[in-house]
C-alpha atoms as a PDB file:
ATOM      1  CA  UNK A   1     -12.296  61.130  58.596  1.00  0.00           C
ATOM      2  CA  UNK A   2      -9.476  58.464  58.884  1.00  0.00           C
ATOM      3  CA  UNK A   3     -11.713  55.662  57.705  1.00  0.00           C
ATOM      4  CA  UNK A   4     -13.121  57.949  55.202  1.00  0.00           C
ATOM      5  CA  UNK A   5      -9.250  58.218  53.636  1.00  0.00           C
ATOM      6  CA  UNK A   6      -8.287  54.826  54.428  1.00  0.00           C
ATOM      7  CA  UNK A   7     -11.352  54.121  51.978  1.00  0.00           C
ATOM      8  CA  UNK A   8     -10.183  56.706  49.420  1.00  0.00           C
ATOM      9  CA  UNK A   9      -6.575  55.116  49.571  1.00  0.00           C
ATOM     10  CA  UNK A  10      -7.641  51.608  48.879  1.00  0.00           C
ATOM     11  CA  UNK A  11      -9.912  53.195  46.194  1.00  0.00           C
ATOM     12  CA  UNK A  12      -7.234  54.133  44.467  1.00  0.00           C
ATOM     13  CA  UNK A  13      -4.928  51.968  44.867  1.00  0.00           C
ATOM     14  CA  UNK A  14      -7.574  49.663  42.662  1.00  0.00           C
ATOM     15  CA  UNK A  15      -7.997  52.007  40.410  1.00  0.00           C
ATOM     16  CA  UNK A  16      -4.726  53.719  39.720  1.00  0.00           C
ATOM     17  CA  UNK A  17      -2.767  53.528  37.049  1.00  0.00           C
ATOM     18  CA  UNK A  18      -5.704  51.789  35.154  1.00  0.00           C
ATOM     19  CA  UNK A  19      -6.171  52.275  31.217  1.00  0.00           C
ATOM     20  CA  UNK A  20      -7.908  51.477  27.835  1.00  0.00           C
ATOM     21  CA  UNK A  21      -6.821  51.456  24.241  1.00  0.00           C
ATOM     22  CA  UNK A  22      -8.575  51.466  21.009  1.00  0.00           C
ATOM     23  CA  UNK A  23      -6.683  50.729  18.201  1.00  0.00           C
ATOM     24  CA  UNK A  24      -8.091  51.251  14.046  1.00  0.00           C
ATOM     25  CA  UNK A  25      -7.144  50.870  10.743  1.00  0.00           C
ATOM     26  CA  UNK A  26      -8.258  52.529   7.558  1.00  0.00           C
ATOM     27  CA  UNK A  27      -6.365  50.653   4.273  1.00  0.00           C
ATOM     28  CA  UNK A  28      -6.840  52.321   1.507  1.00  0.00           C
ATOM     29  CA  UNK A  29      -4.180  50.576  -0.886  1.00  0.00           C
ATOM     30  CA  UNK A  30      -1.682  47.498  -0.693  1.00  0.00           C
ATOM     31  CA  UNK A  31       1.330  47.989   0.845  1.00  0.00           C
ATOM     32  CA  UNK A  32       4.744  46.204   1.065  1.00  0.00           C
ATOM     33  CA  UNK A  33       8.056  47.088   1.350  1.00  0.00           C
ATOM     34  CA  UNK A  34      11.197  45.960  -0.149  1.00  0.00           C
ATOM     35  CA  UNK A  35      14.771  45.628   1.116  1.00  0.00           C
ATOM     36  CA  UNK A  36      16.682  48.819   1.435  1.00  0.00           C
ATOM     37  CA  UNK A  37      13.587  50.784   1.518  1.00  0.00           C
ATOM     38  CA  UNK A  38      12.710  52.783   4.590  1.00  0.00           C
ATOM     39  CA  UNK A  39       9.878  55.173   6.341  1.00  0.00           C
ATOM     40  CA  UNK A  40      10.088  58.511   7.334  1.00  0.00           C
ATOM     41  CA  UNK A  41       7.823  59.814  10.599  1.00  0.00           C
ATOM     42  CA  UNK A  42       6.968  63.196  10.992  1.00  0.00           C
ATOM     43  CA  UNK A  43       5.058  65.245  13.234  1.00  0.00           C
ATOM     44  CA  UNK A  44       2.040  66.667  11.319  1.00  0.00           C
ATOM     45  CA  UNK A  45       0.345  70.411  12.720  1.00  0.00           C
ATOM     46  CA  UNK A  46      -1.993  69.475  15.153  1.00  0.00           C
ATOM     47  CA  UNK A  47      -5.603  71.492  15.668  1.00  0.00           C
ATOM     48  CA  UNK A  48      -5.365  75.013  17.998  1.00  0.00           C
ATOM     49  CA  UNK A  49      -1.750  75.124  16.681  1.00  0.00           C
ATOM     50  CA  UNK A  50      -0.041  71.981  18.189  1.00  0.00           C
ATOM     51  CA  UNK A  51       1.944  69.138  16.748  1.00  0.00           C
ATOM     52  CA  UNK A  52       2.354  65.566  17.933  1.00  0.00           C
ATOM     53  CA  UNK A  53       5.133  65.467  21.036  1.00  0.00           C
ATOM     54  CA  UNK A  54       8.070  64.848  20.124  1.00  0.00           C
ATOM     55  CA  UNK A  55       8.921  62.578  22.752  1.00  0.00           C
ATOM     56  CA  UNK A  56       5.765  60.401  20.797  1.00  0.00           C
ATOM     57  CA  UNK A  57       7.589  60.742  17.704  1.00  0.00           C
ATOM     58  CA  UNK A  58      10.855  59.748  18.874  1.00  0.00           C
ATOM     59  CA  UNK A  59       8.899  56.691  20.534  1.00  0.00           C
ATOM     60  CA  UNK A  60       7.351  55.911  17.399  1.00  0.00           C
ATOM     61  CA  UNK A  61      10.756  55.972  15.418  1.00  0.00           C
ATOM     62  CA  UNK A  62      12.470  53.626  18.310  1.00  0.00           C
ATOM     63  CA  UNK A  63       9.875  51.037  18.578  1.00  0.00           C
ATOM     64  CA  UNK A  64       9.074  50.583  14.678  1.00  0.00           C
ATOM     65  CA  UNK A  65      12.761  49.663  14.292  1.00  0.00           C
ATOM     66  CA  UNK A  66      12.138  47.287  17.066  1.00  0.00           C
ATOM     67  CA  UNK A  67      10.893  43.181  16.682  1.00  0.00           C
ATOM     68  CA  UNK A  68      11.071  40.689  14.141  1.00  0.00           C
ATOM     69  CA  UNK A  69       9.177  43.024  11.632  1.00  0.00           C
ATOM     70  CA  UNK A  70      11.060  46.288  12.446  1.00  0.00           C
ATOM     71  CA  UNK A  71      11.778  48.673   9.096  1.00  0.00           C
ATOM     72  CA  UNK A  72      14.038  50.757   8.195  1.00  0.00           C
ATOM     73  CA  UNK A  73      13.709  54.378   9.105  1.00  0.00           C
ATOM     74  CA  UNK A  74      14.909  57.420   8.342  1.00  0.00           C
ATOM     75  CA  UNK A  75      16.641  59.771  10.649  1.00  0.00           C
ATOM     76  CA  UNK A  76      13.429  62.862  10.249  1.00  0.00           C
ATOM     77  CA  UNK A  77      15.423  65.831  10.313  1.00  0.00           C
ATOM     78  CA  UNK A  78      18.105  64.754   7.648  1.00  0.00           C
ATOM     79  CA  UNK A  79      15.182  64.056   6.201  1.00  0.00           C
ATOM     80  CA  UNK A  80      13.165  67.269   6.233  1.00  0.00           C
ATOM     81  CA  UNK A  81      16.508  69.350   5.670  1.00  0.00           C
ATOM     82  CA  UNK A  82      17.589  67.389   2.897  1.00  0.00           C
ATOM     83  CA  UNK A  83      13.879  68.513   1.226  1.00  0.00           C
ATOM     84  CA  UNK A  84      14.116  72.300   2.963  1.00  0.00           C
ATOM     85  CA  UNK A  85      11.873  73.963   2.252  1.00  0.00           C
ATOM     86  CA  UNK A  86       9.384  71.310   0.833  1.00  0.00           C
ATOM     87  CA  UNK A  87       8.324  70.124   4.281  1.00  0.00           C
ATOM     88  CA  UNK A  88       8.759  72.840   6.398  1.00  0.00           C
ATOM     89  CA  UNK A  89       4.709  73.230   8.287  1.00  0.00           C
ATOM     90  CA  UNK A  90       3.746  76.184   5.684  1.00  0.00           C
ATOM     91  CA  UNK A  91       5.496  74.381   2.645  1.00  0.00           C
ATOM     92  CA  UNK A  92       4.363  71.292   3.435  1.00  0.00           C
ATOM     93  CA  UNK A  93       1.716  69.207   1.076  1.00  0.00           C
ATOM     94  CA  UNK A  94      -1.637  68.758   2.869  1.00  0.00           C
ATOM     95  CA  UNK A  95      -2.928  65.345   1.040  1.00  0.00           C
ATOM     96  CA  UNK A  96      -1.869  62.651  -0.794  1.00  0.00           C
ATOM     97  CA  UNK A  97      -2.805  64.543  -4.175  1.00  0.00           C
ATOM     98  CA  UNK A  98      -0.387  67.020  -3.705  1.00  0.00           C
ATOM     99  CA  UNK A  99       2.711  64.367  -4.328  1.00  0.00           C
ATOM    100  CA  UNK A 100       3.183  64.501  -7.891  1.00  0.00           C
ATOM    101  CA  UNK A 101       3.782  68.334  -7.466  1.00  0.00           C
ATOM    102  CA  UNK A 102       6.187  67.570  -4.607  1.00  0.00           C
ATOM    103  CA  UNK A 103       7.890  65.283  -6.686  1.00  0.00           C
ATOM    104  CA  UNK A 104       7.757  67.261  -9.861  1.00  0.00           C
ATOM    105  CA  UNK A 105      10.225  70.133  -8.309  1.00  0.00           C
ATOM    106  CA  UNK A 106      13.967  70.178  -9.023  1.00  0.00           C
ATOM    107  CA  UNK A 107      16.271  67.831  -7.312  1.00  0.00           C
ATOM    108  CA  UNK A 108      13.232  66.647  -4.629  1.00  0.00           C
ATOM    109  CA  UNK A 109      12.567  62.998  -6.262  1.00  0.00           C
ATOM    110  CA  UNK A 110      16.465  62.144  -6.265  1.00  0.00           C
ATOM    111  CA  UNK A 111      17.075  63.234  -2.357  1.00  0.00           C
ATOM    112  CA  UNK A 112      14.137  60.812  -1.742  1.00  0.00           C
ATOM    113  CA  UNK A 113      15.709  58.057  -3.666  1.00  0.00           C
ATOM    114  CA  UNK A 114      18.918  58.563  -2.791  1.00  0.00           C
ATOM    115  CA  UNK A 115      17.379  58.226   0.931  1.00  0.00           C
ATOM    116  CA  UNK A 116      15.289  55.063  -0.071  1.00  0.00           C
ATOM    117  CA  UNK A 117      12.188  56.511   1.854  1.00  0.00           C
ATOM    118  CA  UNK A 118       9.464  54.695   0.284  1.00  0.00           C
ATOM    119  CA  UNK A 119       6.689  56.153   3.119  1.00  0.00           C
ATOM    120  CA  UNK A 120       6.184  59.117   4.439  1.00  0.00           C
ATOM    121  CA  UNK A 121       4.169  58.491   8.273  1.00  0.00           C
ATOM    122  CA  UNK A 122       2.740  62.026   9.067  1.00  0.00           C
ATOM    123  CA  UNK A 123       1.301  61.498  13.341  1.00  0.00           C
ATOM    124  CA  UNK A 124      -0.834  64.029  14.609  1.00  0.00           C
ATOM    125  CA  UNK A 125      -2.544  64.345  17.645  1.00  0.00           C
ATOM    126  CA  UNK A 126      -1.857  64.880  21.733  1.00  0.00           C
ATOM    127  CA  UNK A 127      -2.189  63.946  25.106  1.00  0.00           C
ATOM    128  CA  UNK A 128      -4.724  66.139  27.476  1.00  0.00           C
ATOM    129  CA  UNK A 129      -5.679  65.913  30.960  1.00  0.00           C
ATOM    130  CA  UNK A 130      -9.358  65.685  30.754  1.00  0.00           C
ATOM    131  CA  UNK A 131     -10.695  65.156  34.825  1.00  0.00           C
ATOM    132  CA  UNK A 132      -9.476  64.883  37.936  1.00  0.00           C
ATOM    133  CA  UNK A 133     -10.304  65.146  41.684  1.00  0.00           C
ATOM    134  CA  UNK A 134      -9.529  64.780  45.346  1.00  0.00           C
ATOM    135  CA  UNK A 135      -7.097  66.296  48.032  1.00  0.00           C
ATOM    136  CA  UNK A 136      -3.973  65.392  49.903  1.00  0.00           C
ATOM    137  CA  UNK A 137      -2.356  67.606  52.920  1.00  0.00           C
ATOM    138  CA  UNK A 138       1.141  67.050  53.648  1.00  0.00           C
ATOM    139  CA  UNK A 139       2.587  68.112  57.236  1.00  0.00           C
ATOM    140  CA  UNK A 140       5.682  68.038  59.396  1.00  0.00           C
ATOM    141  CA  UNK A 141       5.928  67.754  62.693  1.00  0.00           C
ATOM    142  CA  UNK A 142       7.905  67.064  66.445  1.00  0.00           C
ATOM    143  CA  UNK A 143       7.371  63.047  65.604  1.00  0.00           C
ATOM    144  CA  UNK A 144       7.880  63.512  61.997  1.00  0.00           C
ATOM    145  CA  UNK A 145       6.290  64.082  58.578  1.00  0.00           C
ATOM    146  CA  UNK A 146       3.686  62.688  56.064  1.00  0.00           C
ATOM    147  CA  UNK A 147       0.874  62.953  53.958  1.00  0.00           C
ATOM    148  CA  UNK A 148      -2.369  61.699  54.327  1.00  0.00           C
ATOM    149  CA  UNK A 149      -5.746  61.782  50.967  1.00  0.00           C
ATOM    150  CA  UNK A 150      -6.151  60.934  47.773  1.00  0.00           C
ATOM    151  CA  UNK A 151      -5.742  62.592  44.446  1.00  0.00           C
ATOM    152  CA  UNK A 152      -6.771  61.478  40.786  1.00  0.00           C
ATOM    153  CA  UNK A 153      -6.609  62.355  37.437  1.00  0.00           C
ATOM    154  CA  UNK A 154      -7.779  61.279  33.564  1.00  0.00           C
ATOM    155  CA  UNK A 155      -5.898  61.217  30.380  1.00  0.00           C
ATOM    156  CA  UNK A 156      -6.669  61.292  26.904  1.00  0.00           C
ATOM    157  CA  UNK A 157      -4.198  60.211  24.333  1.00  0.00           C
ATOM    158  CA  UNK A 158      -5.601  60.228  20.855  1.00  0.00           C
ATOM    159  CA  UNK A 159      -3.050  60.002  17.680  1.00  0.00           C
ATOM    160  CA  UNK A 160      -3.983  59.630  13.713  1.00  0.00           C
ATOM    161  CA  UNK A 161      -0.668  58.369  11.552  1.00  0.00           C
ATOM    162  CA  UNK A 162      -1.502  58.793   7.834  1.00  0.00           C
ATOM    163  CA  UNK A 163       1.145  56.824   5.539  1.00  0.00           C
ATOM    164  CA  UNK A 164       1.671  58.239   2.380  1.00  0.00           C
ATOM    165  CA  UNK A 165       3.352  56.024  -0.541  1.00  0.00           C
ATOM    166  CA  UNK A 166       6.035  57.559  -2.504  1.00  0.00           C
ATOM    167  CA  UNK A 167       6.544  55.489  -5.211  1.00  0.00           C
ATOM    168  CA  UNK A 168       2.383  55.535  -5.865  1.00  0.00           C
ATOM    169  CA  UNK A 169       2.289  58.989  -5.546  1.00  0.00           C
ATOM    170  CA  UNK A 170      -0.795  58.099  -3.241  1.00  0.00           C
ATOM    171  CA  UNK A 171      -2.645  58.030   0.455  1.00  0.00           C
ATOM    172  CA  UNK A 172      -2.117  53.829   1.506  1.00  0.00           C
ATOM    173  CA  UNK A 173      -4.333  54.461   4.603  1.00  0.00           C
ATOM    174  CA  UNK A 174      -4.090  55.353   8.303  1.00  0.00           C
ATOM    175  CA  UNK A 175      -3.741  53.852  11.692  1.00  0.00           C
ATOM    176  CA  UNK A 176      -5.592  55.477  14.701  1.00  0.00           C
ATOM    177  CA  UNK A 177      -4.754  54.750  18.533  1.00  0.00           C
ATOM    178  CA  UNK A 178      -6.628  56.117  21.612  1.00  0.00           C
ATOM    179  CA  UNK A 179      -5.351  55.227  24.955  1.00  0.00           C
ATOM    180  CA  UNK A 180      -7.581  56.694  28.049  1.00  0.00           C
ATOM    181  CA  UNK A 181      -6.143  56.210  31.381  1.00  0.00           C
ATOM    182  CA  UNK A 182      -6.663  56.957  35.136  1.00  0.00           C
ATOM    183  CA  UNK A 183      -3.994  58.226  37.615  1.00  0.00           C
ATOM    184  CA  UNK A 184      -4.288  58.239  41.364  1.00  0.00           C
ATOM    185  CA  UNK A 185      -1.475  58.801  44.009  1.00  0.00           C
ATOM    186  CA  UNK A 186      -3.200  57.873  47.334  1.00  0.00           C
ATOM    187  CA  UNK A 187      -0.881  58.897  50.697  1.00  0.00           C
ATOM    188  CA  UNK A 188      -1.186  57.093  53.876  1.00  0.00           C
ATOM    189  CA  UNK A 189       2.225  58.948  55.195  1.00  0.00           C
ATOM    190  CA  UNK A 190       3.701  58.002  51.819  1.00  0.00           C
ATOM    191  CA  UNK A 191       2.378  59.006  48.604  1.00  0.00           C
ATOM    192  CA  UNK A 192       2.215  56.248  46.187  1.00  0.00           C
ATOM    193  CA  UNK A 193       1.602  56.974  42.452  1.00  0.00           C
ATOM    194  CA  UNK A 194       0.302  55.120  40.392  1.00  0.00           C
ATOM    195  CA  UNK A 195       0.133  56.501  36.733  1.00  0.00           C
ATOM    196  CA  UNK A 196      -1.404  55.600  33.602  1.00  0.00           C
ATOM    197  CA  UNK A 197       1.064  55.961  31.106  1.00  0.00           C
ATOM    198  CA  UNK A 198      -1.353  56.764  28.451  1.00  0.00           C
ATOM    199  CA  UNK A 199       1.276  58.488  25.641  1.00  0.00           C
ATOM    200  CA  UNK A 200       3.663  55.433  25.719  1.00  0.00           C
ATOM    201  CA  UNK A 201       0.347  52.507  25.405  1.00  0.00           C
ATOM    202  CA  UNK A 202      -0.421  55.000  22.212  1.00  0.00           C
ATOM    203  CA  UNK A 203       3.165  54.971  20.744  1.00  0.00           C
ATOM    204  CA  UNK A 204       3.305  50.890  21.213  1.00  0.00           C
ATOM    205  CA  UNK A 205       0.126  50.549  20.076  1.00  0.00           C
ATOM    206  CA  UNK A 206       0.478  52.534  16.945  1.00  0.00           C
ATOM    207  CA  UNK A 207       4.193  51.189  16.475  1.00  0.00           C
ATOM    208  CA  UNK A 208       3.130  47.837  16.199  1.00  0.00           C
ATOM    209  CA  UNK A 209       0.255  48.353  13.641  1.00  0.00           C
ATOM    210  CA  UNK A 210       2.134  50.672  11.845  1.00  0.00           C
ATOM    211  CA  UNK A 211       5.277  47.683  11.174  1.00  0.00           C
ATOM    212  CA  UNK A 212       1.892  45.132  10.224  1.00  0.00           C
ATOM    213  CA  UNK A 213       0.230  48.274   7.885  1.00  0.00           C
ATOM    214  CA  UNK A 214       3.842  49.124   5.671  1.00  0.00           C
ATOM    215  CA  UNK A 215       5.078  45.392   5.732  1.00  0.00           C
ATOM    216  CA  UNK A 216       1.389  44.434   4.468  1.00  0.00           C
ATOM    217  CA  UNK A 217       0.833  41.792   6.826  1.00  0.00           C
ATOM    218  CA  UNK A 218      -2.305  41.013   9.163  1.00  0.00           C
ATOM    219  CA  UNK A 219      -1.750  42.043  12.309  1.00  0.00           C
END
């Protein structure tokens, strides 16, 4: 049984924390953006009632304003009360099409320019546990304490950005990232995890292609 752990522990300690991304791009427009200019991300309704994490979004927002090709961005609540109720989830338009009628209400076109938001990044998606296995006991005693097995686990994150242009009135295209990772904490009297941090590869995967997409560059 000993050996048979031993085996499990070295198993995982190969395996953990081990991950792969997929990262697409639908263009459906040029894009570019000017100086003073900036983006706006917010959290679109996810399926079964969810919306994005907000720890995602606030990832997103941090590392697009990050590198040698960071934008501008606008703080996203200031944003959203500044168009209340226009935006709020039931309010909200649900494509591209429905812009010139956003724009077209009283006062809604000269918050937005008086902002400078020239995009509008809706994210939607989430991060589930898919799989996982294995066992781990944990015991004190007389000589001391420890653990001793293996446990594992998968994760799926999968998160669609859709950037909308303002000034077009139109849908510019979308950026897609999946990240699917592997976690194992082996213990041989000390645990040891090893985690796949699948939501943060998303958010600098997405990040990155997201500063290429609005600056109109190649990535």
């Amino acid at each position: 049984m000993a050996r048979a752990l031993l085996a499990l522990a070295a198993a995982g300690l190969l395996l953990g924390g081990c991950m792969s991304s997929r990262l697409e791009e639908s263009r459906h427009a040029a894009t570019g953006i000017a100086e003073g200019e900036s983006v706006v991300i917010l959290a679109r309704s996810y399926h079964k009632g969810k919306a994005a994490e907000e720890k995602l979004i606030d990832c997103i927002n941090r590392r697009v304003q990050s590198g040698a090709d960071r934008l501008r961005v606008a703080p996203q609540q200031e944003f959203v009360d500044a168009l209340f109720p226009w935006l709020e989830p039931r309010m909200a338009p649900q494509s591209a099409e429905a812009l010139p009628a956003l724009l077209a209400r009283p006062g809604v076109a000269e918050r937005i320019e008086a902002r400078g938001v020239r995009y509008i990044v809706w994210v939607d998606g989430n991060t589930e546990k898919s799989s996982g296995g294995g066992s781990m006991g944990c015991a004190i005693g007389p000589g001391g304490g420890g653990c001793l097995g293996v446990t594992w686990w998968e994760d799926d994150a999968s998160y669609k950005a859709t950037i909308w242009d303002l000034q077009q009135q139109s849908d510019a295209g979308s950026v897609n990232a999946k990240v699917h990772g592997t976690s194992v904490i082996p213990a041989l009297i000390i645990p040891l995890p090893l985690i796949a941090r699948t939501q943060s590869a998303a958010c600098s995967d997405m990040a990155g292609q997201l500063r290429h997409f609005i600056a109109g560059t190649d990535s």
